[in-house]
Every structure is written in C-alpha cells, then in structure tokens.
Protein backbone atom coordinates (compact mmCIF):
# COMPACT_ATOMS: atom_id res chain seq x y z
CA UNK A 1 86.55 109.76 95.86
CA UNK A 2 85.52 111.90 98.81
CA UNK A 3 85.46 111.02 101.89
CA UNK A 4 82.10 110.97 102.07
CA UNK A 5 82.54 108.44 99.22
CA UNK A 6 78.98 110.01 97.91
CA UNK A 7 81.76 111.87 95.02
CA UNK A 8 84.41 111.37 92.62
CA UNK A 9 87.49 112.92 91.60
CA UNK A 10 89.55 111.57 88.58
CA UNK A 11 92.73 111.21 89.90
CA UNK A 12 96.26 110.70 87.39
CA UNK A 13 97.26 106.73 87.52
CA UNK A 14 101.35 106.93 88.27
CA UNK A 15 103.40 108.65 84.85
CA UNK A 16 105.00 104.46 83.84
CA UNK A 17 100.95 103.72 83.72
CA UNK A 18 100.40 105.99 81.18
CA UNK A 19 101.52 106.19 77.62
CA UNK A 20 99.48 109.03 75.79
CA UNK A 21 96.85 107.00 73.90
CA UNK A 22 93.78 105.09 74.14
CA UNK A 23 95.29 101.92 75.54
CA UNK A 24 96.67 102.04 78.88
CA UNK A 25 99.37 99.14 79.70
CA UNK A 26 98.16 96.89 81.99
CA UNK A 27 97.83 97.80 85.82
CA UNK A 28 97.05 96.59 89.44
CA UNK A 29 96.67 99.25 91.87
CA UNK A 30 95.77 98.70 95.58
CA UNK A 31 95.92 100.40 98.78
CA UNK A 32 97.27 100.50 102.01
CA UNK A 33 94.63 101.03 105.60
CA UNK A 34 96.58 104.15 105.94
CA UNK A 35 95.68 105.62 102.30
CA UNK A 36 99.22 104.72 100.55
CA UNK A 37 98.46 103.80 97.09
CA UNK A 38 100.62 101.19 95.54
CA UNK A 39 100.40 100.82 91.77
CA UNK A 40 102.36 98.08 89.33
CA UNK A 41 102.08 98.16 85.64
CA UNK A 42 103.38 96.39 83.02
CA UNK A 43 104.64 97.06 79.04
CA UNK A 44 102.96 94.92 76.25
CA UNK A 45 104.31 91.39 77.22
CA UNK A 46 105.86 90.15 73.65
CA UNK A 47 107.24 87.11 75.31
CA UNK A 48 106.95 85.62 78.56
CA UNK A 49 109.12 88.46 79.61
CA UNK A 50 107.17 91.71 80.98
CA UNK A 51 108.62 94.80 82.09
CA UNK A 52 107.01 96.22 84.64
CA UNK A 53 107.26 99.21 87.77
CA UNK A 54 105.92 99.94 90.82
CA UNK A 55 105.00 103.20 92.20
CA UNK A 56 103.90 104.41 95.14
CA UNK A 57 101.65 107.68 96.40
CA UNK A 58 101.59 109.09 99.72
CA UNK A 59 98.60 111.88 98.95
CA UNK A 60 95.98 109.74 97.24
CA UNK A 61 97.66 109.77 93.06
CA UNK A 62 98.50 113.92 93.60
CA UNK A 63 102.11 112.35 93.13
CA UNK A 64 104.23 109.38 92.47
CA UNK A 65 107.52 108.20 93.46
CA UNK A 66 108.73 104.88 90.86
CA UNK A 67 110.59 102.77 93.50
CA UNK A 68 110.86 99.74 91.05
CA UNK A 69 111.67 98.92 87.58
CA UNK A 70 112.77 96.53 85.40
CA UNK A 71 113.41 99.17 82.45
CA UNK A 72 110.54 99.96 79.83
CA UNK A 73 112.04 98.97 76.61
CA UNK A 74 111.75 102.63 73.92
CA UNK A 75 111.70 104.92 76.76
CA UNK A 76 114.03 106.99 79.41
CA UNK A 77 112.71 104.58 82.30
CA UNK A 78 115.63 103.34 84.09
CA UNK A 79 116.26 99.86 85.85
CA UNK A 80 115.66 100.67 89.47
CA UNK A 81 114.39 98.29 92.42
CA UNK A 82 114.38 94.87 92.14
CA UNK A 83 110.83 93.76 90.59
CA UNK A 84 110.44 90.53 88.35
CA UNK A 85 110.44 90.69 84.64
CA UNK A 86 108.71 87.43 84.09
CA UNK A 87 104.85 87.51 83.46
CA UNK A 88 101.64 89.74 83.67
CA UNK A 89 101.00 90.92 87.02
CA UNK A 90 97.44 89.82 87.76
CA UNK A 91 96.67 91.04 91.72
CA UNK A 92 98.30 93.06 94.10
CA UNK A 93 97.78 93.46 97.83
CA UNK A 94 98.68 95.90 100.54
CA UNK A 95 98.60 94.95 104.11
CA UNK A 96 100.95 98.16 105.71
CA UNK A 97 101.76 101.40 104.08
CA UNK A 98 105.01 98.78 103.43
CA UNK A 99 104.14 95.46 102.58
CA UNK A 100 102.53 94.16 99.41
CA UNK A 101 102.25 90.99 97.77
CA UNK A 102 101.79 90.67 93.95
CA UNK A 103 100.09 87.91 91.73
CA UNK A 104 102.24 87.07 88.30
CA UNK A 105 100.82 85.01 85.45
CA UNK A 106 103.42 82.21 84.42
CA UNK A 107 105.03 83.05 88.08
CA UNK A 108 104.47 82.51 91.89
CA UNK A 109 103.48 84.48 94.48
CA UNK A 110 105.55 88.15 94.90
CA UNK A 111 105.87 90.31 98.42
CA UNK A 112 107.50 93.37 99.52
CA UNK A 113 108.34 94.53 102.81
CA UNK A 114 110.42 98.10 101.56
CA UNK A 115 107.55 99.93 99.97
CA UNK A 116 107.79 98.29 96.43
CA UNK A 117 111.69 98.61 95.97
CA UNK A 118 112.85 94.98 96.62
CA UNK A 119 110.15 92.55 95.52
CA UNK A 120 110.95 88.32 96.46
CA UNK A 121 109.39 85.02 95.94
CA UNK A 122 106.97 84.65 98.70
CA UNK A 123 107.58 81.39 100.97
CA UNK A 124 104.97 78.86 99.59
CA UNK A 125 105.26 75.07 99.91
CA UNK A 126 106.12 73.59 95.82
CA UNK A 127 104.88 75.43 92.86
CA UNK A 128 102.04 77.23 90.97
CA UNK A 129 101.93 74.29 88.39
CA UNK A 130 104.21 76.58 86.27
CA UNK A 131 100.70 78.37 85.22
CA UNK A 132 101.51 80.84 87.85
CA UNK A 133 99.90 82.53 90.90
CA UNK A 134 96.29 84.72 90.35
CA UNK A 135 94.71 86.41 92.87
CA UNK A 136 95.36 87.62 96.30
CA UNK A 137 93.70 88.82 99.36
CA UNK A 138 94.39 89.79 103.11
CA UNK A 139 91.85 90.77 105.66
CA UNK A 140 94.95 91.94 107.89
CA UNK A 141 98.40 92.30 107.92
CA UNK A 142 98.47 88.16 109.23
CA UNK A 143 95.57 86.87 107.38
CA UNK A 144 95.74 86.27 103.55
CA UNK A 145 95.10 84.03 100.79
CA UNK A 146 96.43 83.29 97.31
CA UNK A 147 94.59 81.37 94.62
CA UNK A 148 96.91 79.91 91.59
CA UNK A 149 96.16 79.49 87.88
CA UNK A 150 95.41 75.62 88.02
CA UNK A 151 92.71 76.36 91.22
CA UNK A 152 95.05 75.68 94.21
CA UNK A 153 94.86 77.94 96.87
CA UNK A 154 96.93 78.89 99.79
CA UNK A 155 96.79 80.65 103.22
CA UNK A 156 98.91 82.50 105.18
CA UNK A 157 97.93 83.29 109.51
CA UNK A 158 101.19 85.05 110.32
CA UNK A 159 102.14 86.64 106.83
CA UNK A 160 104.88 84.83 106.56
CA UNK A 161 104.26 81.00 106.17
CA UNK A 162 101.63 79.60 103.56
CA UNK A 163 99.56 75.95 103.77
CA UNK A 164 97.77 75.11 100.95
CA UNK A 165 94.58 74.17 101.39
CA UNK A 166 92.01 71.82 100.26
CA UNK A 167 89.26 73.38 97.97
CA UNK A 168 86.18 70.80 98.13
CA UNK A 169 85.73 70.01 94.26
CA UNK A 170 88.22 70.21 91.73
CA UNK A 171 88.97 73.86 89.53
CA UNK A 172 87.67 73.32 85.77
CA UNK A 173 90.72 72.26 84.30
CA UNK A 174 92.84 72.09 87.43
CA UNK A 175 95.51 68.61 86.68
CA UNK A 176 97.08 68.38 90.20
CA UNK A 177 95.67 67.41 93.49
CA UNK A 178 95.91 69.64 96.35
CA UNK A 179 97.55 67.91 99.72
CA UNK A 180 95.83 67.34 102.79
C-alpha cells in the first residue's frame, strides 16, 4: 500500500512463507505502530506438532531477517530462536517494533519481548481448556485481550498480567465456566 493507502503494491511474504506452489503454508502477519512487520508461518501440521518461524522486516517486506525457528522438516532451515513447535498459530499481535504476542491452536497464549527470537508462555491465570488460545488484540502497548478456543476471554491493562473475564452468555460449545 501507499501511503496514501488509495494504491497497492504486492509486496514478497518472508522466503519460510513461501514454498513455490499454489498453496502457501499457513501465516499470521501483523505490524508494529512504527511499520515493523512481524510474520509467523507454519509447515503442514501432520501431528499436533507444527514447525513454524518468525520473521521480521524493517522496510515494509523489501527484506526479511528469520529470527526464529523450530526447523522446517525437507529443507536447509535451521533451528534458530526459541518459538513453540506445538500447534497452528492462529493470531499474532504487535504492540512495539519488539513485542508480540501469538495465538496457538491446541496451546496458550505466546509473547515476545526480543523481536521474535525468544517466544514464552504468556502469564495467564489456569488454562485454555487444552483447546488452546485464538485470537488476540491490543489497542496499546498496555491494553489487550485474548479470546480462547472454548469462548473464555482474557485481558491484560499493563501487558503483563491477564484477568479473565466474564463474557455475558455462554460460547456455543464452551464446557467451563468463566470466574468472577
């Protein structure tokens, strides 16, 4: 895009996101207020197991820099970073040019505060209901929220701790109760 944003310019997703054919592997890509692109994809997931990377892009997808892998199984990619091989990434976030959090299927909440490289469990109270985490927004760098699988939701006010909140209504198919 432009920065009129009245025109478009296709732009080349990071090299791990691409593999030559018709059928992309699976990606999140978000971006930072200051224009840093941040983009995770994943292989085919054969198990529960998914490899995945995360790249980064200081000048809007021109170029790439992988700063996390877990190892794409068939090809030269090499185990770099710390990033988790369990599940499908579903969401990813970007509050600062070096924080992110990431959404995994099967999983829990993900965040980064080292531009993608080192990737931990975010700090929220009990579990996903082993379905796993699903979408996540911020408004700031403070102010975020995550939703899980089963329809519980949390919120964060610092970026740091998460309360999980009560949704009025249960999710279709949700099985837990969300505390008070």
């Amino acid at each position: 895009m432009t920065t009129d944003g009245a025109s478009w310019n296709l732009a080349a997703a990071a090299p791990g996101c691409q593999d030559g054919d018709d059928s992309p592997p699976p990606a999140q890509l978000a971006v930072s207020p200051t224009g840093v692109l941040l983009e995770i994809c994943a292989g085919a997931p054969a198990t529960d197991m998914v490899p995945k990377q995360a790249w980064t892009s200081i000048d809007w997808g021109a170029h790439w820099t992988l700063e996390s892998s877990t190892g794409f199984p068939g090809t030269a990619s090499p185990q770099v970073g710390e990033i988790p091989l369990i599940g499908l990434t579903s969401d990813v976030a970007m509050t600062t040019s070096r924080d992110a959090w990431m959404t995994v299927d099967q999983d829990t909440l993900y965040e980064t505060h080292n531009d993608g490289v080192t990737w931990t469990p975010a700090a929220i109270p009990g579990e996903f209901q082993y379905a796993g985490s699903y979408q996540v927004l911020f408004v700031n760098s403070t102010h975020g929220w995550v939703l899980g699988i089963q329809g519980e939701m949390f919120r964060t006010i610092d970026g740091v701790n998460w309360t999980e909140l009560t949704v009025i209504g249960p999710a279709p198919g949700a099985t837990s109760t969300p505390s008070a």
